[in-house]
Protein backbone atom coordinates (compact mmCIF):
# COMPACT_ATOMS: atom_id res chain seq x y z
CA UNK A 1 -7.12 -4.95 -0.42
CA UNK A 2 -3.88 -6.12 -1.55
CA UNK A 3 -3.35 -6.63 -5.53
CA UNK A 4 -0.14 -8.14 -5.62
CA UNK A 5 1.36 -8.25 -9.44
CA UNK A 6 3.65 -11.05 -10.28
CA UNK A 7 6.62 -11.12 -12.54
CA UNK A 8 7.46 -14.48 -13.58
CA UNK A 9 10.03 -16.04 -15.74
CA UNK A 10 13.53 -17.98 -16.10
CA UNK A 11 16.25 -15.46 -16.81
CA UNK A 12 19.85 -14.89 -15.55
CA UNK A 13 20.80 -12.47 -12.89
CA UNK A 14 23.56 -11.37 -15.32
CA UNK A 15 20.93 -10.05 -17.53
CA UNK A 16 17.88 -9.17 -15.68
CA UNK A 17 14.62 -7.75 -17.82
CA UNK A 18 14.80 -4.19 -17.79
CA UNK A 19 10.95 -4.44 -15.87
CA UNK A 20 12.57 -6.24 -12.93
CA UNK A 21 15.65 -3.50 -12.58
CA UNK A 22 13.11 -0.60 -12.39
CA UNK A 23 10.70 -2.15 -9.91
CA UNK A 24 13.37 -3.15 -7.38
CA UNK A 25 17.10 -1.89 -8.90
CA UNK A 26 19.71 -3.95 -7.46
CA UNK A 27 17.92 -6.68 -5.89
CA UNK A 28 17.88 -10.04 -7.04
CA UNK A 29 14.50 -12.32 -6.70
CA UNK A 30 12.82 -13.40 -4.99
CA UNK A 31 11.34 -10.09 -3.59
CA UNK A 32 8.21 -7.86 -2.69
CA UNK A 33 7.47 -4.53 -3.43
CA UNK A 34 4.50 -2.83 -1.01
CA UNK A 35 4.29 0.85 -1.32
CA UNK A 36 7.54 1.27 -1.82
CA UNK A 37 8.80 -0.68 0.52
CA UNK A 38 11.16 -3.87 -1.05
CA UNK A 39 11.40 -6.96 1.06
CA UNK A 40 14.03 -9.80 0.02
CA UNK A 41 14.38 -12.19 2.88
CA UNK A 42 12.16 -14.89 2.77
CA UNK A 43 10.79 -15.09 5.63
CA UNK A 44 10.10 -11.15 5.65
CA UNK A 45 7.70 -11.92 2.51
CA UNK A 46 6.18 -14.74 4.37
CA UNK A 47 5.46 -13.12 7.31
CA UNK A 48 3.97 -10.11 4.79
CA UNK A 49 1.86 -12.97 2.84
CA UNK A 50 0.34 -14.48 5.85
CA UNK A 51 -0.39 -10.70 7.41
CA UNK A 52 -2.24 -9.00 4.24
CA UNK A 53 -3.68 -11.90 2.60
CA UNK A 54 -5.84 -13.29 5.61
CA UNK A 55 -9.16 -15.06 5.14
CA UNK A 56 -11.97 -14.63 4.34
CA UNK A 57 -10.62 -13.13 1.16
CA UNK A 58 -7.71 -15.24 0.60
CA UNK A 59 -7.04 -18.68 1.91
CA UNK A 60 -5.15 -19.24 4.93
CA UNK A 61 -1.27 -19.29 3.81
CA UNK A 62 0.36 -21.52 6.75
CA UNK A 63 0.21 -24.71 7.30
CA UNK A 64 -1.80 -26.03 10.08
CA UNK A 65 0.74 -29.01 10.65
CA UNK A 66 4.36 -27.65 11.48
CA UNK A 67 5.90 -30.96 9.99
CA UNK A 68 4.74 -29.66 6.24
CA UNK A 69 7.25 -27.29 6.52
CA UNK A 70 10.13 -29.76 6.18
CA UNK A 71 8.33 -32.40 3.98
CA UNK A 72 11.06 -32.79 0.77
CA UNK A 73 13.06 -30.18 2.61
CA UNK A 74 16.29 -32.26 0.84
CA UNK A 75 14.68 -33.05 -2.65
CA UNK A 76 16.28 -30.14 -4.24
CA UNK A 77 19.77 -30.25 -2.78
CA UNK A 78 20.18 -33.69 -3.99
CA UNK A 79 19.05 -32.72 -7.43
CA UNK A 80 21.43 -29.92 -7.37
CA UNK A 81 24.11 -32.02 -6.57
CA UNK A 82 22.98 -34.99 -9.35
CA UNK A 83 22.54 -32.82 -12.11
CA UNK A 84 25.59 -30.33 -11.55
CA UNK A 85 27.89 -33.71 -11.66
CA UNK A 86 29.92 -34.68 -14.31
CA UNK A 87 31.77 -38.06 -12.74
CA UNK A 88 30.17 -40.97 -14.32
CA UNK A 89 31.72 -42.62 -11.11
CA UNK A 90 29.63 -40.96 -8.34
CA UNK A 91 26.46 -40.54 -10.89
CA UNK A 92 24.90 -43.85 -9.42
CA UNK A 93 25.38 -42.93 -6.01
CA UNK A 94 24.10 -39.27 -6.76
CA UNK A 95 20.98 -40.49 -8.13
CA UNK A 96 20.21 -43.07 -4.79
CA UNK A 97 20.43 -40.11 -2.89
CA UNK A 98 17.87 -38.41 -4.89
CA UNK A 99 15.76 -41.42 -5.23
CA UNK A 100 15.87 -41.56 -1.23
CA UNK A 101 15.04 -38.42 -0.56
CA UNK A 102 11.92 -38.34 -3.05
CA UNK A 103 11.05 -41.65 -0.99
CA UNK A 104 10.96 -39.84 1.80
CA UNK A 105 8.46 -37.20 0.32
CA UNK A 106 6.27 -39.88 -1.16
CA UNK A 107 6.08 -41.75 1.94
CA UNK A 108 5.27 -38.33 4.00
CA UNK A 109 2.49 -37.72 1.14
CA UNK A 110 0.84 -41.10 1.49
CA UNK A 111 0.83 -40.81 5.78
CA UNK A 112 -2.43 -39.16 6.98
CA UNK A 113 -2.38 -36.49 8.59
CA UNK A 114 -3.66 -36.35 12.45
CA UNK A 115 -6.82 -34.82 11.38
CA UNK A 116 -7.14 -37.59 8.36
CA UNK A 117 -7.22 -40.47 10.74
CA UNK A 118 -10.40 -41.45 11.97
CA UNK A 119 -9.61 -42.40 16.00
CA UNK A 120 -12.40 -44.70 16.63
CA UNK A 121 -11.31 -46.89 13.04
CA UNK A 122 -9.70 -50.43 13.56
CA UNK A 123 -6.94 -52.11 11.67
CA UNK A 124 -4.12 -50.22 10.15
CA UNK A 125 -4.23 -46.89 8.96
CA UNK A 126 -5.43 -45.95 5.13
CA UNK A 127 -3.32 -43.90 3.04
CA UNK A 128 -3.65 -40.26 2.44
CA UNK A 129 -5.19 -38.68 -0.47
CA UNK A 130 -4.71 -35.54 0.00
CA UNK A 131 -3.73 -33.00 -2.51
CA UNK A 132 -1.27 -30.87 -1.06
CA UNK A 133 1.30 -31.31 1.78
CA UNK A 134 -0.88 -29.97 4.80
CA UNK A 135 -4.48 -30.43 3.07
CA UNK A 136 -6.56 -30.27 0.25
CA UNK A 137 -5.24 -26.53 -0.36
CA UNK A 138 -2.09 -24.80 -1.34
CA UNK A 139 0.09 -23.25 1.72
CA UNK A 140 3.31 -21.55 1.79
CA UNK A 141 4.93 -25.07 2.26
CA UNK A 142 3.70 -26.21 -1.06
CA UNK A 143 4.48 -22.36 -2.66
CA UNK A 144 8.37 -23.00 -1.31
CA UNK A 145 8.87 -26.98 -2.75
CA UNK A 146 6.22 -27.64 -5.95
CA UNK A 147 8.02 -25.02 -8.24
CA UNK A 148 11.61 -27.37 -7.37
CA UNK A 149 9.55 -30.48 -7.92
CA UNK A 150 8.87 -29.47 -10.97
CA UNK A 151 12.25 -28.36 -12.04
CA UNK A 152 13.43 -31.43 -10.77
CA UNK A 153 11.29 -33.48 -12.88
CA UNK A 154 12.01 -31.18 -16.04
CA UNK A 155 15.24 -30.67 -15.77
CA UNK A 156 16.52 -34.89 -14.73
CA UNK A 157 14.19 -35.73 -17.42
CA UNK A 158 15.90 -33.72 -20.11
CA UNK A 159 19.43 -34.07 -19.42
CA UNK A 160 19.26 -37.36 -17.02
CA UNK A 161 16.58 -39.31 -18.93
CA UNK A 162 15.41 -39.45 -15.06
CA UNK A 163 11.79 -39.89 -14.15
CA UNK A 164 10.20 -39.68 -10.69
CA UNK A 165 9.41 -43.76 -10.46
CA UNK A 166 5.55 -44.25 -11.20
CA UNK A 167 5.62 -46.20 -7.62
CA UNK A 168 5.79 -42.65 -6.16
CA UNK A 169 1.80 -42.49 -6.26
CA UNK A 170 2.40 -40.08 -3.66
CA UNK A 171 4.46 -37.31 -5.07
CA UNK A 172 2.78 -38.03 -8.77
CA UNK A 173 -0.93 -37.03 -7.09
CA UNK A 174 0.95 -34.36 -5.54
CA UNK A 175 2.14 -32.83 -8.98
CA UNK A 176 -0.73 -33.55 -10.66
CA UNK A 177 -3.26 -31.75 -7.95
CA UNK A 178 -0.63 -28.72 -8.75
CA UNK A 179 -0.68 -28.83 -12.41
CA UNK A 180 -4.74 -28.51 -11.95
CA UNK A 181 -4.51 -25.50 -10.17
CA UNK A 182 -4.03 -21.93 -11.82
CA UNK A 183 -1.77 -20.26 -8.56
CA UNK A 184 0.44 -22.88 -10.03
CA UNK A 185 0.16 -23.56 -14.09
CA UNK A 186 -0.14 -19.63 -14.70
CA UNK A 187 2.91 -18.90 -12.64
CA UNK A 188 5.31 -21.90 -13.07
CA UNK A 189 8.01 -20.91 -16.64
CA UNK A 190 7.36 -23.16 -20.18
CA UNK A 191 9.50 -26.20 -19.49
CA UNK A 192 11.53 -25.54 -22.21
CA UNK A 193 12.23 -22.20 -20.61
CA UNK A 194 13.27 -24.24 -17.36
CA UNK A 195 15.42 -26.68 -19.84
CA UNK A 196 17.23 -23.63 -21.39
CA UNK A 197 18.17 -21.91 -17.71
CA UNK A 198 19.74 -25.48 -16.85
CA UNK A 199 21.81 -25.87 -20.00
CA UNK A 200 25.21 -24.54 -18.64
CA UNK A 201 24.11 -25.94 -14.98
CA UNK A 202 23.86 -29.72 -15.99
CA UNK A 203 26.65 -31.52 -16.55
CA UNK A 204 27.59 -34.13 -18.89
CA UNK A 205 28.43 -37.03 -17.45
CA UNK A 206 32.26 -37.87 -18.71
């Protein structure tokens, strides 16, 4: 069985804790170590994930719909690009393209799923309450966007005074279903942690 250990913090790849240089010297995160073996693309440690932790001992790790993959697949570019401005100018127009492309997640939240809709049900079709993006569990989908979501709302918060709309029931229920789960709370940095990491990166707005 595979015990995977996980290192997790905010730090800068300038000065990288002396525990991350010995387990993998010269590589920057993310990254796996399997007897002694160091993987560093992505996809590699995907494709390791989804091979050696396989039900029924660990819950399946892709998503069963392929479009979960690309759900909010924007969010974080557009945050980059809002927070790293300093043009009081193009601010406003920064932030509509943030606020559309979080639109675009809530929307794809609240949208059942093929399996949610019932086929024999008139009238129009109900929300979706689901927790995650592809179900009620966690998948590598969720694993690759919840940790920016979260920056995102840290991070705009703090230096922005930005908050994810309350309209957004959809992305809110999303957050919150992640905030209840320990994969998530145990390995997601102390905002204030995230706050500090950003405090060269955000830009005041001149």
């Amino acid at each position: 069985m595979v015990k995977p250990c996980v290192l997790v913090g905010v730090f800068s790849l300038a000065r990288k804790p002396a525990d991350l240089q010995d387990l993998a010297p010269g590589t920057n995160p993310p990254f796996v170590t399997f007897n002694g073996e160091v993987k560093v693309n992505v996809n590699q440690i995907e494709e390791f994930l989804e091979e050696k932790l396989t039900p029924p001992c660990y819950p399946r790790l892709a998503p069963i719909h392929p479009e979960s993959n690309t759900a909010g697949i924007d969010v974080f570019a557009k945050f980059s690009a809002y927070i790293k401005n300093a043009r009081k100018d193009t601010n406003d127009a920064l932030e509509k393209a943030l606020l559309k492309s979080l639109r675009r997640l809530d929307h794809f939240l609240r949208t059942p799923m093929s399996d949610e809709i019932d086929a024999n049900a008139a009238g129009d079709l109900p929300e979706s309450y689901r927790s995650f993006l592809d179900g009620p569990e966690l998948t590598l989908a969720d694993c690759n966007l919840l940790p920016k979501l979260h920056i995102l709302k840290v991070v705009a918060r703090k230096y922005r005074g930005f908050e994810i709309p309350a309209e957004m029931t959809g992305v809110w229920r999303y957050l919150n279903h992640a905030y209840q789960r320990e994969e998530f709370t145990s390995t997601c940095p102390a905002e204030r942690e995230i706050e500090f990491a950003y405090l060269d990166v955000a830009k005041r707005i001149k």
